[in-house]
C-alpha atoms as a PDB file:
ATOM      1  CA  UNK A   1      30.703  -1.959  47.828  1.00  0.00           C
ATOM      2  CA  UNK A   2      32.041  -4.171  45.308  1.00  0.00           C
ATOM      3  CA  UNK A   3      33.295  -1.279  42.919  1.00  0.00           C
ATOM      4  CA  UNK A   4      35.095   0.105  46.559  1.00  0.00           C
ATOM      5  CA  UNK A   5      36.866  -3.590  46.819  1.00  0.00           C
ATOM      6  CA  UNK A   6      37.705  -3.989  42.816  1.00  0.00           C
ATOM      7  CA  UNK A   7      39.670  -0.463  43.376  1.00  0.00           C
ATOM      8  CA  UNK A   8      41.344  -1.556  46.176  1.00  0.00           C
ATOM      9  CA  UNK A   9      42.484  -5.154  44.909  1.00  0.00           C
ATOM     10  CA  UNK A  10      43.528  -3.498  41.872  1.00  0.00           C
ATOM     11  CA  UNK A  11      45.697  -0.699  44.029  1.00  0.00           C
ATOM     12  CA  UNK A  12      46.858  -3.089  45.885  1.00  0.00           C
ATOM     13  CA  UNK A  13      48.684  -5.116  43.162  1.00  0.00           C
ATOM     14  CA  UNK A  14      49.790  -2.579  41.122  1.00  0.00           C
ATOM     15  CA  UNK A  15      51.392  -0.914  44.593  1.00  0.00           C
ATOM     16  CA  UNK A  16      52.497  -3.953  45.755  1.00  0.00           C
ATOM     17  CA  UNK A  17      54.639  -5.682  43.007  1.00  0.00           C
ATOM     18  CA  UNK A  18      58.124  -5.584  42.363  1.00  0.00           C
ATOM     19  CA  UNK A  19      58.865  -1.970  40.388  1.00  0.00           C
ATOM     20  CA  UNK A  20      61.204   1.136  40.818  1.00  0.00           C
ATOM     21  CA  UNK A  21      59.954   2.917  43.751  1.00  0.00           C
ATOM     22  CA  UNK A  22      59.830  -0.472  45.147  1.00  0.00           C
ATOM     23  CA  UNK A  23      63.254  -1.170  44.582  1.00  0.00           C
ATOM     24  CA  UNK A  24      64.487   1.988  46.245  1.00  0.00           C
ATOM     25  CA  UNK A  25      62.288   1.340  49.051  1.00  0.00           C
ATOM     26  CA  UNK A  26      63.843  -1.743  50.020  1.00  0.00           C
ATOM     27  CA  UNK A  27      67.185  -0.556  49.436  1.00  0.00           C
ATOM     28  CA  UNK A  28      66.375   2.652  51.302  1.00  0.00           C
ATOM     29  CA  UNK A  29      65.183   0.658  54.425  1.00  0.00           C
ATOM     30  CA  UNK A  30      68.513  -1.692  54.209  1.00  0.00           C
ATOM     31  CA  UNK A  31      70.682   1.484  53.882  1.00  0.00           C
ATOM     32  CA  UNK A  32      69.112   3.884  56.304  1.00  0.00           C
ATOM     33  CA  UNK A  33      66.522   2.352  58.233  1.00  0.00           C
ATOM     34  CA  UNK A  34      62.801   2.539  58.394  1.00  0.00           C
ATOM     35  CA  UNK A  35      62.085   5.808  59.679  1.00  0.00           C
ATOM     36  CA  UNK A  36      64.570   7.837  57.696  1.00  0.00           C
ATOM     37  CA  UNK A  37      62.744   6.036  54.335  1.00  0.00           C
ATOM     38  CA  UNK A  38      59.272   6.787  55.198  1.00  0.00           C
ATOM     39  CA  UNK A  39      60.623  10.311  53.593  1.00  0.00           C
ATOM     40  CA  UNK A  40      60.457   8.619  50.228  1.00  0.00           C
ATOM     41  CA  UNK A  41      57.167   6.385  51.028  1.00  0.00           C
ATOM     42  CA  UNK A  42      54.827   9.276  51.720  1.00  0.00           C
ATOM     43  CA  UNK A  43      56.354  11.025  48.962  1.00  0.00           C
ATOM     44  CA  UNK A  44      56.253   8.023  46.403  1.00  0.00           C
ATOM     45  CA  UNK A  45      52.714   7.948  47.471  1.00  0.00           C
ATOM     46  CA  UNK A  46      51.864  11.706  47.243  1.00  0.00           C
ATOM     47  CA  UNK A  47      53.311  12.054  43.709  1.00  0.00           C
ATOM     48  CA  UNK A  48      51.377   8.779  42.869  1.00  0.00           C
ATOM     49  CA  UNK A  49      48.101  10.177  43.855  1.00  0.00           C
ATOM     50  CA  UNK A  50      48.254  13.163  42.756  1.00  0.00           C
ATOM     51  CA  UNK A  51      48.890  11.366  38.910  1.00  0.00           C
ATOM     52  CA  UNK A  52      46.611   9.443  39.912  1.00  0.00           C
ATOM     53  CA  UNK A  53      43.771  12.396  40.038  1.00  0.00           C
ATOM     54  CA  UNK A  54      45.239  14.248  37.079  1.00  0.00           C
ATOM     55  CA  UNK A  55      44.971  11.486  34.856  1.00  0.00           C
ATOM     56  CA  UNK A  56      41.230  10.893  35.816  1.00  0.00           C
ATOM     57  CA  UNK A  57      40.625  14.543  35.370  1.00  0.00           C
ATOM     58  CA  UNK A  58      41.715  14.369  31.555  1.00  0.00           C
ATOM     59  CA  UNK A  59      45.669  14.372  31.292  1.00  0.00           C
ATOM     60  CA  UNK A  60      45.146  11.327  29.787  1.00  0.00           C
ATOM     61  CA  UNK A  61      43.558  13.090  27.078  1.00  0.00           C
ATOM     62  CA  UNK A  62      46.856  15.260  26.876  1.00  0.00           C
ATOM     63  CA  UNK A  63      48.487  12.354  26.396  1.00  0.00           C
ATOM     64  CA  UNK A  64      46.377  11.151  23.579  1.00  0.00           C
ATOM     65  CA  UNK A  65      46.612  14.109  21.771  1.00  0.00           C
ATOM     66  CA  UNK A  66      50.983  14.310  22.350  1.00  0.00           C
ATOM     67  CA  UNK A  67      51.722  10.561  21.970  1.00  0.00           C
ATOM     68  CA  UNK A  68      55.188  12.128  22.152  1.00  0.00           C
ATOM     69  CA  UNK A  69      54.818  13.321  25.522  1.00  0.00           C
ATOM     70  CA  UNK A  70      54.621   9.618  26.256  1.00  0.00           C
ATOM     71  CA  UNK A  71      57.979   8.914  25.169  1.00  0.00           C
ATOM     72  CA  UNK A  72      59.886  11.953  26.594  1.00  0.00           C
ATOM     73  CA  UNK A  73      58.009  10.680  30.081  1.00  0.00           C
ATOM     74  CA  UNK A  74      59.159   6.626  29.380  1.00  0.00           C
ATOM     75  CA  UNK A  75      63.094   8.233  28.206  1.00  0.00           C
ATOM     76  CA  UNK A  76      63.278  10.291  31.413  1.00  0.00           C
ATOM     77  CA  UNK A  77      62.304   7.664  33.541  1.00  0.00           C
ATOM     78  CA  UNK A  78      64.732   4.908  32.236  1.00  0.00           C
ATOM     79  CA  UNK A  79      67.491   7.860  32.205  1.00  0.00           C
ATOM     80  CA  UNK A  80      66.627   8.125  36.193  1.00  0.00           C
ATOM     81  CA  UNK A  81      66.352   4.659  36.752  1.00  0.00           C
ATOM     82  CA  UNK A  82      69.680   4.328  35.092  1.00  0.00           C
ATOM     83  CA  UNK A  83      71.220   6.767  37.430  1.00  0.00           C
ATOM     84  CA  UNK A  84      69.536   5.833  40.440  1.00  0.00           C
ATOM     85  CA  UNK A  85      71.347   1.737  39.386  1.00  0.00           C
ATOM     86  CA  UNK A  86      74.749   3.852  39.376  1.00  0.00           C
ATOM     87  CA  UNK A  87      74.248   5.588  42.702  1.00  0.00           C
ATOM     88  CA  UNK A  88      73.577   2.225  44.187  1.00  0.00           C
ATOM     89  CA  UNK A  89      76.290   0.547  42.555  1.00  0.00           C
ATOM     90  CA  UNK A  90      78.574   3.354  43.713  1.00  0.00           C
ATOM     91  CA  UNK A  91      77.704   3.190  47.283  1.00  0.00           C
ATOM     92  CA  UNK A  92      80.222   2.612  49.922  1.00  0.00           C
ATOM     93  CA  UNK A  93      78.138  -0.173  51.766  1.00  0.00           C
ATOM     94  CA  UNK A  94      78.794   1.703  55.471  1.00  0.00           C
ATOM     95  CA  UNK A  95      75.503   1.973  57.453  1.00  0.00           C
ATOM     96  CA  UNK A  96      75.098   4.600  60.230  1.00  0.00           C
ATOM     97  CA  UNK A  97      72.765   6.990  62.207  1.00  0.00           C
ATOM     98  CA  UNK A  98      74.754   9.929  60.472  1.00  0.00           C
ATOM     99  CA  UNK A  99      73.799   8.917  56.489  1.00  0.00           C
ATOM    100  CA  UNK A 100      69.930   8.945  57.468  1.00  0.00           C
ATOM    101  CA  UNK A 101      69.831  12.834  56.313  1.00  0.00           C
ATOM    102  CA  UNK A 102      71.085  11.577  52.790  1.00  0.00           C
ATOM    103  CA  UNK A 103      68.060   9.121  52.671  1.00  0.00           C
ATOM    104  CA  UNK A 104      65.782   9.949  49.893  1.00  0.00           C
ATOM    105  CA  UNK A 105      63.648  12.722  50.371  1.00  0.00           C
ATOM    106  CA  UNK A 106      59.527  12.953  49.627  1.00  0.00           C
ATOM    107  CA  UNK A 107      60.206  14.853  46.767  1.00  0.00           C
ATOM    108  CA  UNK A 108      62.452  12.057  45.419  1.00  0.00           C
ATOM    109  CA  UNK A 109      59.608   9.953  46.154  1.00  0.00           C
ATOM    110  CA  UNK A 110      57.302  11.858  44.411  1.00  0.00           C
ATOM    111  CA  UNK A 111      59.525  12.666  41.353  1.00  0.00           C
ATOM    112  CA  UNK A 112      60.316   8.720  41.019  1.00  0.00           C
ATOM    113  CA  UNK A 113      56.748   8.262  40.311  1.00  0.00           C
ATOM    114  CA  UNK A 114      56.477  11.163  38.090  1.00  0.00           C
ATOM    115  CA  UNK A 115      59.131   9.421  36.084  1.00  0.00           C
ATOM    116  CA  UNK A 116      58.179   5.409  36.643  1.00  0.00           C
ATOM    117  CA  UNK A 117      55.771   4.247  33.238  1.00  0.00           C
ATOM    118  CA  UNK A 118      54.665   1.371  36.034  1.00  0.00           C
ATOM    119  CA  UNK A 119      53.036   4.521  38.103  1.00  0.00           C
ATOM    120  CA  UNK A 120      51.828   6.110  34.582  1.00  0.00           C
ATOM    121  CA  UNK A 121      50.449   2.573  33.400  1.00  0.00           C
ATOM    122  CA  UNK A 122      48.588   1.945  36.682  1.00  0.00           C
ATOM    123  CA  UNK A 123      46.964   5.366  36.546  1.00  0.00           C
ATOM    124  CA  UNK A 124      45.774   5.080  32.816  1.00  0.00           C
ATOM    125  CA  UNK A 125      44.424   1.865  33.325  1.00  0.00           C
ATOM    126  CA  UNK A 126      43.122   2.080  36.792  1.00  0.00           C
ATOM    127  CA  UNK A 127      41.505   5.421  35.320  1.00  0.00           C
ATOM    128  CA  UNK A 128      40.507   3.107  32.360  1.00  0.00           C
ATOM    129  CA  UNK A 129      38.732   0.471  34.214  1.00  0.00           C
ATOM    130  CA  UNK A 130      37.673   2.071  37.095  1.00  0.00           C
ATOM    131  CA  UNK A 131      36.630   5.911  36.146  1.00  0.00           C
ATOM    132  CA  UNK A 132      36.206   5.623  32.652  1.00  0.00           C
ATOM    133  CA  UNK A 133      33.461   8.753  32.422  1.00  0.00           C
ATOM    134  CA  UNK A 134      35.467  10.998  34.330  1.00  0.00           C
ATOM    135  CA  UNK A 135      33.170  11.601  37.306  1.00  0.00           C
ATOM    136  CA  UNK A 136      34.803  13.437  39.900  1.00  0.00           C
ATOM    137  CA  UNK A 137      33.251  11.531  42.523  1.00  0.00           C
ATOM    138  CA  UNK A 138      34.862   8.434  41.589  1.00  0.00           C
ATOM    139  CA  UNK A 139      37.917   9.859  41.047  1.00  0.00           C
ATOM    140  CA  UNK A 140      38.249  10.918  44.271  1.00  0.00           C
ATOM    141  CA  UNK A 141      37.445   7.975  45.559  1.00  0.00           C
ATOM    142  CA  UNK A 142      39.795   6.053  44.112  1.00  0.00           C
ATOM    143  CA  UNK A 143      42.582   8.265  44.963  1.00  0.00           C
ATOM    144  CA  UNK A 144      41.605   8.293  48.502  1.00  0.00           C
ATOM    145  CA  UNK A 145      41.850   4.315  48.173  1.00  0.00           C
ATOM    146  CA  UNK A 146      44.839   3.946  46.654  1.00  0.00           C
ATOM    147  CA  UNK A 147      46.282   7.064  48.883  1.00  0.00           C
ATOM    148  CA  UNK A 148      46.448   4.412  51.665  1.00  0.00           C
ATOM    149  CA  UNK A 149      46.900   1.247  50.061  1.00  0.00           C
ATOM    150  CA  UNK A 150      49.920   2.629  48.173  1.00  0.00           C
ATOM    151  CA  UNK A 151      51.226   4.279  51.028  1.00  0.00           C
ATOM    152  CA  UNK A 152      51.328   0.797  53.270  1.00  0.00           C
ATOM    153  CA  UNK A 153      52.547  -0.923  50.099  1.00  0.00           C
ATOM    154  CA  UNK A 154      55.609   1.151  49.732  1.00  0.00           C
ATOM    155  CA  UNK A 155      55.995   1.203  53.103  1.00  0.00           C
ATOM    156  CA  UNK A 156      56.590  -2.787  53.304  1.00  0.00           C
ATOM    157  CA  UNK A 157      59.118  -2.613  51.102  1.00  0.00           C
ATOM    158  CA  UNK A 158      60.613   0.195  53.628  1.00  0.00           C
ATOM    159  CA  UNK A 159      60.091  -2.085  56.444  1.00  0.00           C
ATOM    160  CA  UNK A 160      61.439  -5.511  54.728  1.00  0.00           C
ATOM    161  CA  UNK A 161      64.707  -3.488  53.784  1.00  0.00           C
ATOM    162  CA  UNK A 162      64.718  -2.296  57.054  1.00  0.00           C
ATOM    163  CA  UNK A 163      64.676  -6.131  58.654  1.00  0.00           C
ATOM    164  CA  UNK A 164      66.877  -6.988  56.578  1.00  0.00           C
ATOM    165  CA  UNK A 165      69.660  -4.422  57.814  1.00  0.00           C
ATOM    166  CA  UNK A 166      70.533  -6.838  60.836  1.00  0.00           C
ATOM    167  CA  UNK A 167      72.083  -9.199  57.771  1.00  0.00           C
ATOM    168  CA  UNK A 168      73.665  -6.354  55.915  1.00  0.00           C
ATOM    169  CA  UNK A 169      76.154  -5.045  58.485  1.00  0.00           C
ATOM    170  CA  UNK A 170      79.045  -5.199  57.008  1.00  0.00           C
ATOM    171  CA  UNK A 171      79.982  -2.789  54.280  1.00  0.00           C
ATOM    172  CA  UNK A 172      80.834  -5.768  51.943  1.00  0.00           C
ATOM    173  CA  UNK A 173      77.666  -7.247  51.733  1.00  0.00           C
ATOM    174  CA  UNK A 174      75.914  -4.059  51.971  1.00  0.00           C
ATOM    175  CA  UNK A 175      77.996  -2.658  48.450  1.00  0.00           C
ATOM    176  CA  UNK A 176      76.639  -6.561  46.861  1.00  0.00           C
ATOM    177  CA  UNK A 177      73.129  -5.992  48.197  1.00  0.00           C
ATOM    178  CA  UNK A 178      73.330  -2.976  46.323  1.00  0.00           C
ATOM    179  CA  UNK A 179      74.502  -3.951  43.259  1.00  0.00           C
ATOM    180  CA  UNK A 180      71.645  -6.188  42.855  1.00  0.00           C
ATOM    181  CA  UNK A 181      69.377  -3.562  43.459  1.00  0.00           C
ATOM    182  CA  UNK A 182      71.752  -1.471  41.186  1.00  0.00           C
ATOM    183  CA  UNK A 183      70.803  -4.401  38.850  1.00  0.00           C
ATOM    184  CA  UNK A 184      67.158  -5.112  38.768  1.00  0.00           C
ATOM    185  CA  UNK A 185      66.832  -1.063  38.857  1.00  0.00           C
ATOM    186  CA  UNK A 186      68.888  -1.488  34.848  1.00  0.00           C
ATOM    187  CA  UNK A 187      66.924  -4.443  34.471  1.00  0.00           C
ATOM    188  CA  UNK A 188      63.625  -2.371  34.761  1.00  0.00           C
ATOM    189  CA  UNK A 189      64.959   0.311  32.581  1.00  0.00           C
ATOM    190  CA  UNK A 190      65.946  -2.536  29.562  1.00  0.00           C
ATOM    191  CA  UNK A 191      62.368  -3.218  29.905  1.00  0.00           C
ATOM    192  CA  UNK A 192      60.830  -0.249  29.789  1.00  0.00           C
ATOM    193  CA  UNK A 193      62.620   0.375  26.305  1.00  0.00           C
ATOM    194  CA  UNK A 194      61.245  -3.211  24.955  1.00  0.00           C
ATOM    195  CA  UNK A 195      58.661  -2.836  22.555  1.00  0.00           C
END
């Protein structure tokens, strides 16, 4: 029981802080609402899960063996971040039932993980700590934990962009809400190419 409750505290900060997918969430739920982002939550937490299993099942051996594979992941995930920042700088700032088709779709979800080094991070070290042998069992396990924990995380972040909507009416503080987002989304790629 206490190995079942160390996984899920650990899931649930590492799903729960501030990060990428985060960001998007919360801008997603401001922009179009909290159904139309629950798209990008289940597939945020799909894609995460299912890196998740592969690296307990031994891509993190892959990794070890093609330290370079590393950095092509970390490059294309600050080059997505970056234009992710410029799509949300370059919004209009009008809300409205007919932009909920353009909200991000589950495989954007799932492809922001793919490309986030906080998702590839919290696998290898959740992996690390947690599954460390390899066995199946508890690999499974853990990806059924963090399957849900992730999944609510993500989907706070939905839901607090969401309540936030009722403040962000207006186009012009929409576009500024935005371009902080826009912001801490370049701020998380400058960091992620610190040494």
């Amino acid at each position: 029981m206490s190995l079942i409750l160390s996984m899920a505290a650990f899931a649930l900060v590492a799903s729960i802080t501030p990060g990428p997918v985060n960001i998007i969430a919360l801008s997603s739920g401001a922009r179009y609402g909290f159904r139309a982002t629950l798209r990008h939550v289940g597939g945020a937490t799909l894609g995460f899960v299912l890196l998740l299993v592969l690296m307990g099942l031994g891509l993190h051996e892959v990794l070890q063996r093609w330290p370079g594979l590393t950095r092509v992941v970390q490059l294309g995930g600050v080059g997505f971040l970056l234009f992710m920042a410029w799509k949300l700088a370059m919004d209009n700032g009008h809300l409205g039932d007919a932009d909920e088709g353009r909200a991000p779709s589950m495989f954007y979800g799932a492809l922001m993980q793919w490309l986030n080094p906080k998702a590839w991070l919290a696998c290898v070290a959740g992996m690390g700590a947690f599954v460390a042998d390899g066995e199946a069992r508890l690999v499974w396990q853990f990806a059924a934990i963090y399957l849900v924990i992730c999944y609510v995380s993500v989907g706070c972040w939905a839901y607090a962009g969401s309540f936030l909507r009722s403040w962000l009416g207006n186009p012009a503080t929409m576009r500024l809400f935005n371009r902080v987002m826009a912001v801490l989304l370049v701020a998380s790629a400058v960091y992620l190419l610190l040494p």
